[in-house]
PDB file of N, CA and C in Angstrom:
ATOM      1  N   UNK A   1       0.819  -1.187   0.000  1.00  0.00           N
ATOM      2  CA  UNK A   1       0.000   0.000   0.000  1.00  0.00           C
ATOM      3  C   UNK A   1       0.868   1.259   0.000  1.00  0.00           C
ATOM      4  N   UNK A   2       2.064   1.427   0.757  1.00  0.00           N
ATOM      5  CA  UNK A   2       3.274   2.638   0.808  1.00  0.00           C
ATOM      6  C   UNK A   2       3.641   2.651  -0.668  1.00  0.00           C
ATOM      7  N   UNK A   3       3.848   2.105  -1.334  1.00  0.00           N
ATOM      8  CA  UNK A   3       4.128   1.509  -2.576  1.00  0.00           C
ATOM      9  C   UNK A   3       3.496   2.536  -3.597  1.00  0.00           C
ATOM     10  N   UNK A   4       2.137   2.053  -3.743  1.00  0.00           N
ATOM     11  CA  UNK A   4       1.160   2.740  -4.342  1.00  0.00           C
ATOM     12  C   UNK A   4       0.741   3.951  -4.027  1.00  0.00           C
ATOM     13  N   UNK A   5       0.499   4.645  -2.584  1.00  0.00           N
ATOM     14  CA  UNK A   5       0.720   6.049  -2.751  1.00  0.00           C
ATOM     15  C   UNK A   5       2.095   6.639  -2.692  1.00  0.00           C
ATOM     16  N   UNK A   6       2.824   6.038  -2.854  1.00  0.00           N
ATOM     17  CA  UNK A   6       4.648   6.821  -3.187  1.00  0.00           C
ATOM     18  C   UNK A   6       3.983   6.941  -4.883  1.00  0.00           C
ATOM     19  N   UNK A   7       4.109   5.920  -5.407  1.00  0.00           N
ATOM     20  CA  UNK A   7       4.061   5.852  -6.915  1.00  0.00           C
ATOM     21  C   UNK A   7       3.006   6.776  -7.220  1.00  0.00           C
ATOM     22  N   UNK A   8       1.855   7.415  -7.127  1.00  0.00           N
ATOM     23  CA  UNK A   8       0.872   8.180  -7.264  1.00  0.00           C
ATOM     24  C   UNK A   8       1.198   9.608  -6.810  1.00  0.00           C
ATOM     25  N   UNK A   9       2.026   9.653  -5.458  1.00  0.00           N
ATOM     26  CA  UNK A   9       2.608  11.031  -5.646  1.00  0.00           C
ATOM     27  C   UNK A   9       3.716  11.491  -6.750  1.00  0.00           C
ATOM     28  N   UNK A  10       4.400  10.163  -7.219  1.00  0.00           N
ATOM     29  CA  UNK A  10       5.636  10.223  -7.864  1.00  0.00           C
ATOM     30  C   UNK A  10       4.802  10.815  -9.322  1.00  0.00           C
ATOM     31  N   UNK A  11       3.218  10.371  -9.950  1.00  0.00           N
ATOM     32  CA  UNK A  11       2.713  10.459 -10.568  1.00  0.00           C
ATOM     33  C   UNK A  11       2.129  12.065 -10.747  1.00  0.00           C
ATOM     34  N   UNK A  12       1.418  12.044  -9.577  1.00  0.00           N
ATOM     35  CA  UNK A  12       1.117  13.483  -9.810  1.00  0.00           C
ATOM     36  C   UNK A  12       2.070  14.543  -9.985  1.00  0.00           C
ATOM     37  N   UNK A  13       3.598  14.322  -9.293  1.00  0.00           N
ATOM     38  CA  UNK A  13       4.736  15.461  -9.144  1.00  0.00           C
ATOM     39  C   UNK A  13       4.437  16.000 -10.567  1.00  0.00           C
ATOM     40  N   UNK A  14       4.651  14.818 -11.201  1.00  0.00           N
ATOM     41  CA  UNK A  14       5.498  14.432 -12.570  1.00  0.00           C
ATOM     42  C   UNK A  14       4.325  15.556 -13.680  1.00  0.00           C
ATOM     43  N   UNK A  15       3.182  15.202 -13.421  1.00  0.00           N
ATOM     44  CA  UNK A  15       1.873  15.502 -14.282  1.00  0.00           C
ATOM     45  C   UNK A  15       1.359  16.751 -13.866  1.00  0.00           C
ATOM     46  N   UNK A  16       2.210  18.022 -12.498  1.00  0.00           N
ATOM     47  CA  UNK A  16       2.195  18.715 -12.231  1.00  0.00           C
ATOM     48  C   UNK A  16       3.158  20.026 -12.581  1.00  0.00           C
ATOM     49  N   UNK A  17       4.037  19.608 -13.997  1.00  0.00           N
ATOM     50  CA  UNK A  17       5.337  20.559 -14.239  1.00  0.00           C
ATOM     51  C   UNK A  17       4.421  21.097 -15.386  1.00  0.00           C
ATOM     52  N   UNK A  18       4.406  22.079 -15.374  1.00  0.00           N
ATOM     53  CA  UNK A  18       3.527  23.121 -16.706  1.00  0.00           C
ATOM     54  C   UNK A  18       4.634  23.279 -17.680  1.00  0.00           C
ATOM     55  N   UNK A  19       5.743  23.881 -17.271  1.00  0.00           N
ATOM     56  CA  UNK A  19       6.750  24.058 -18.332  1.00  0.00           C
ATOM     57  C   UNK A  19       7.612  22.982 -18.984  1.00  0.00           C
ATOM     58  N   UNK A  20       6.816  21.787 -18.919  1.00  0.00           N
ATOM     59  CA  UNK A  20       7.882  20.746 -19.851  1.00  0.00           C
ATOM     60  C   UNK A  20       7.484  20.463 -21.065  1.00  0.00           C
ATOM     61  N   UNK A  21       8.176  19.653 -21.851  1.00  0.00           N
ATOM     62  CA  UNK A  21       8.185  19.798 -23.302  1.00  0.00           C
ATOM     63  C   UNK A  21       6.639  19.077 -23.546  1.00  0.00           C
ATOM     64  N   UNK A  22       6.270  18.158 -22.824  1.00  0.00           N
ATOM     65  CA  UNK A  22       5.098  17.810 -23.437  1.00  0.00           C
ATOM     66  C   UNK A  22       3.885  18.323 -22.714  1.00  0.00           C
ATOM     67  N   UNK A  23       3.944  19.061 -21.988  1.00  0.00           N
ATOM     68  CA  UNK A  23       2.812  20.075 -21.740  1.00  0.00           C
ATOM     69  C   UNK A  23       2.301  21.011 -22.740  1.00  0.00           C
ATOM     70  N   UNK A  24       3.804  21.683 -23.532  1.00  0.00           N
ATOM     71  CA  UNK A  24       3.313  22.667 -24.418  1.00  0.00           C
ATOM     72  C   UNK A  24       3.080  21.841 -25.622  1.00  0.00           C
ATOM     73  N   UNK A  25       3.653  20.723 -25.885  1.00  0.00           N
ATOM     74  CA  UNK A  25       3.227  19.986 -26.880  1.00  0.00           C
ATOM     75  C   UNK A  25       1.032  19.684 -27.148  1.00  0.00           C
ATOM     76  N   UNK A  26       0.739  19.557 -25.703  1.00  0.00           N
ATOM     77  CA  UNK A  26      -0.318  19.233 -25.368  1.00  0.00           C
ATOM     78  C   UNK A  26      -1.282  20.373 -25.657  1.00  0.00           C
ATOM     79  N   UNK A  27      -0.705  21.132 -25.255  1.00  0.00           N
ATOM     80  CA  UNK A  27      -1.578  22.591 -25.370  1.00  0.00           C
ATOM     81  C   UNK A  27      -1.820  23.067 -26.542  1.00  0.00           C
ATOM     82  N   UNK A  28      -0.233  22.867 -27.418  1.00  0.00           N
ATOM     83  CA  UNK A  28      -0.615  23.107 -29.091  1.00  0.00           C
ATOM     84  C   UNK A  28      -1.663  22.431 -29.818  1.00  0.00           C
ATOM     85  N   UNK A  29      -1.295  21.047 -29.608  1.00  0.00           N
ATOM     86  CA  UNK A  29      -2.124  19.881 -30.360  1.00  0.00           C
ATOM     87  C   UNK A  29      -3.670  20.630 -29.903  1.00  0.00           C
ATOM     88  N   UNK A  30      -3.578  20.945 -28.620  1.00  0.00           N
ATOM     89  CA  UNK A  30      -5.459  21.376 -28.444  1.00  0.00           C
ATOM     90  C   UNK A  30      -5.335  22.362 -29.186  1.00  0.00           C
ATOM     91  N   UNK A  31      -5.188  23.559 -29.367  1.00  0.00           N
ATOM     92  CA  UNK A  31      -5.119  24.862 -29.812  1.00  0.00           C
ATOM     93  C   UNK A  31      -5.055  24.727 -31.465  1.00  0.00           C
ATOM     94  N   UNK A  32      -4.051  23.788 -32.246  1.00  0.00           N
ATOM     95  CA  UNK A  32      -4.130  23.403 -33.203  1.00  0.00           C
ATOM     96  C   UNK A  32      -5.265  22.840 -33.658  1.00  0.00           C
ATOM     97  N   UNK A  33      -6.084  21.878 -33.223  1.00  0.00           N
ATOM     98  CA  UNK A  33      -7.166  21.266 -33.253  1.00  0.00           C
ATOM     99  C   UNK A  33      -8.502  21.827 -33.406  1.00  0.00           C
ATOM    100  N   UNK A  34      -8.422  22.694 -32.661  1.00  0.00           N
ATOM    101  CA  UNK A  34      -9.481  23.814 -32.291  1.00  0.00           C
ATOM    102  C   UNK A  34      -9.888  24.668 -33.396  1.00  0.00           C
ATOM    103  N   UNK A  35      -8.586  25.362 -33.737  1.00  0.00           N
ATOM    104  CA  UNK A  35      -7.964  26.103 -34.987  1.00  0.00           C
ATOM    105  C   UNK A  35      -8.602  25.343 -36.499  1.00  0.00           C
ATOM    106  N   UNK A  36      -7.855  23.886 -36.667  1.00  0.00           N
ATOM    107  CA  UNK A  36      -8.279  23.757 -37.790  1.00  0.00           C
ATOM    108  C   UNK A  36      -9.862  23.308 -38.141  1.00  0.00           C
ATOM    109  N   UNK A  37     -10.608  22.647 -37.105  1.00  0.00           N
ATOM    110  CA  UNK A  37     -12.302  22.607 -37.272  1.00  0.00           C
ATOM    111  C   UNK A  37     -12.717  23.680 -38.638  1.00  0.00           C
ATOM    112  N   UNK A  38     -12.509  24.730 -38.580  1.00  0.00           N
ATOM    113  CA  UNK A  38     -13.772  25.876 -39.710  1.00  0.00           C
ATOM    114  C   UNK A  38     -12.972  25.457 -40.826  1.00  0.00           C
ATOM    115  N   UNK A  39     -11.421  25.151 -40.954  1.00  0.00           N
ATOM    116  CA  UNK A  39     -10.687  25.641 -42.086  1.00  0.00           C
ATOM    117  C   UNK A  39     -10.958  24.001 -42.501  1.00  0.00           C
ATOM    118  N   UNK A  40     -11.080  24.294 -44.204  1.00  0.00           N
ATOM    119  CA  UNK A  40     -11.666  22.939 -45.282  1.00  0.00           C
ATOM    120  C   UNK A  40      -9.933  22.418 -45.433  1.00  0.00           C
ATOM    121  N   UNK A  41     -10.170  20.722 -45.546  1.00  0.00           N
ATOM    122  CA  UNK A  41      -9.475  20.246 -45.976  1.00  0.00           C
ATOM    123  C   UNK A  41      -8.557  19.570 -44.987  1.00  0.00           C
ATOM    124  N   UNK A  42      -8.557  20.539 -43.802  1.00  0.00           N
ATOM    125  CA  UNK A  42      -7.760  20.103 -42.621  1.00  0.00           C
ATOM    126  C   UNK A  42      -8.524  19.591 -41.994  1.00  0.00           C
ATOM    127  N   UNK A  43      -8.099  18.494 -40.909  1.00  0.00           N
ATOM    128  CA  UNK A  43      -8.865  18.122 -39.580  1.00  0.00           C
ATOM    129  C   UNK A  43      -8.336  18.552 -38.449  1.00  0.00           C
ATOM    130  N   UNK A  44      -8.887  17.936 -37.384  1.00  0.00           N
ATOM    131  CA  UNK A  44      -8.747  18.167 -35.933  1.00  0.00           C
ATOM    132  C   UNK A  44      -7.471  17.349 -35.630  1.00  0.00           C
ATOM    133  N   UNK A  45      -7.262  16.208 -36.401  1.00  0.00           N
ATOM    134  CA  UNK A  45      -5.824  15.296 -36.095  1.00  0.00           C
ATOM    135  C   UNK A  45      -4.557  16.228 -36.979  1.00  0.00           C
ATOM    136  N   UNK A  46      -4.775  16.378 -38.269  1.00  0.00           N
ATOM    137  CA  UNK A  46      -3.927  16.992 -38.875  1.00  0.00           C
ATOM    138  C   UNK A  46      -3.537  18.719 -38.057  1.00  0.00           C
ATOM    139  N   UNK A  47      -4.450  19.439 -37.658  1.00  0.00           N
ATOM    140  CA  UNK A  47      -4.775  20.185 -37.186  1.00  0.00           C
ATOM    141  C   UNK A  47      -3.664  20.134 -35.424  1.00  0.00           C
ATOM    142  N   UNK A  48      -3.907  19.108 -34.673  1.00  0.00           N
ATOM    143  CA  UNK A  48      -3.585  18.684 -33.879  1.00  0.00           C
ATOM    144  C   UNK A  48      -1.789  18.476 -33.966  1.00  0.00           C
ATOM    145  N   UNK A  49      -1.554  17.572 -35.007  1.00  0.00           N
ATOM    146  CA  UNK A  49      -0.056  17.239 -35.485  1.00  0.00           C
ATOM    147  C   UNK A  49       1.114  18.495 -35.686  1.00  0.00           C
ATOM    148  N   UNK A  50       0.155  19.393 -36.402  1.00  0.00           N
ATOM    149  CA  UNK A  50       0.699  21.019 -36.495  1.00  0.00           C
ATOM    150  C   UNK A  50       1.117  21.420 -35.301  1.00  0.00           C
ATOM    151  N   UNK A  51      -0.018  21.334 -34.411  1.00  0.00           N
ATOM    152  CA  UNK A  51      -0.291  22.742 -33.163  1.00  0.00           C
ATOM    153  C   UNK A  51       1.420  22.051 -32.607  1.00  0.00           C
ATOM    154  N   UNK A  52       1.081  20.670 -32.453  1.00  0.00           N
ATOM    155  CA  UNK A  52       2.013  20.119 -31.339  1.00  0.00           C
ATOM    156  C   UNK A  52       3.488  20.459 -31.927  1.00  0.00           C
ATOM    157  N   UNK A  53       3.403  20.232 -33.516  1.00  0.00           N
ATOM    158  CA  UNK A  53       4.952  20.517 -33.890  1.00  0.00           C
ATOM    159  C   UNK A  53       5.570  21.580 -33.660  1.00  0.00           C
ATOM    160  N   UNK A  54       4.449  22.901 -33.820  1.00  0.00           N
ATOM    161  CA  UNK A  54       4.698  24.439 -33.421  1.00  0.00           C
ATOM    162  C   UNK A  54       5.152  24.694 -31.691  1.00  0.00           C
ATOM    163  N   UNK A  55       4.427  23.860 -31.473  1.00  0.00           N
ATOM    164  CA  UNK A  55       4.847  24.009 -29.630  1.00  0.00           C
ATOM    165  C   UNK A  55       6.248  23.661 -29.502  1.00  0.00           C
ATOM    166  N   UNK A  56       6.496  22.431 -29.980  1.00  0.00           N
ATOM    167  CA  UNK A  56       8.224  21.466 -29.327  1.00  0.00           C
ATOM    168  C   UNK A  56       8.921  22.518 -30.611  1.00  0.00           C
ATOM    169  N   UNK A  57       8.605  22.602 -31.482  1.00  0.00           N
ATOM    170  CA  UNK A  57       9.766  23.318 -31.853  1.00  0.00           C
ATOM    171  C   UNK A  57      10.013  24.527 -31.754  1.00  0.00           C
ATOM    172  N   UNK A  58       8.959  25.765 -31.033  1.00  0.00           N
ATOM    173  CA  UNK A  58       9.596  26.617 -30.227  1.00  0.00           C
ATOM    174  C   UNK A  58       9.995  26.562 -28.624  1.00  0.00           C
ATOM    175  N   UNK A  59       9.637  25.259 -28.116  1.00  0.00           N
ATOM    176  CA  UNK A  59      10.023  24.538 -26.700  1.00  0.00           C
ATOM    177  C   UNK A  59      11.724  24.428 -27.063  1.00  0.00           C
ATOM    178  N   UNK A  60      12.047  23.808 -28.059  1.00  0.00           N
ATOM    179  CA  UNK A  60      13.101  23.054 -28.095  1.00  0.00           C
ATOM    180  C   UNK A  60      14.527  24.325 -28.219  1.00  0.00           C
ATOM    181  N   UNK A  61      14.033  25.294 -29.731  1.00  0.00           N
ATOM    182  CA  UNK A  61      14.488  26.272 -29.998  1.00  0.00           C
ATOM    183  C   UNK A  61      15.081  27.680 -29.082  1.00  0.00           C
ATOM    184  N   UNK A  62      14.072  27.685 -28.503  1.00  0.00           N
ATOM    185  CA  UNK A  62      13.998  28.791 -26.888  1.00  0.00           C
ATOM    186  C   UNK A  62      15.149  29.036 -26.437  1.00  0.00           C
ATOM    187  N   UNK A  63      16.000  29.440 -26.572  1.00  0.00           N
ATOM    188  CA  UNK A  63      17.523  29.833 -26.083  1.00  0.00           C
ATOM    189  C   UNK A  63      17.320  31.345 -25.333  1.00  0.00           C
TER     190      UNK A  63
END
């Protein structure tokens, strides 16, 4: 049972950092997603694939 709530705090720490790479990844993909719905031709996945690439690669870039 110590076990399992160690591992669940270890869980939440982890799922509690806003500024890591796949947070903003996460946020794009929504924002991307969102974005492409009205516009023809695109979807919400394609749409999604964008947002996230735009996020990590100004995550990554950021100097």
């Amino acid at each position: 049972m110590r076990a399992a709530r160690a591992f669940a705090a270890d869980a939440r720490a982890r799922h509690a950092q806003p500024g890591t790479l796949g947070a903003s990844m996460a946020r794009g993909a929504a924002i991307g997603a969102v974005v492409a719905l009205p516009v023809p031709l695109i979807g919400p996945l394609a749409g999604a694939m964008v947002g996230a690439g735009v996020a990590a690669f100004q995550k990554l870039t950021k100097d």
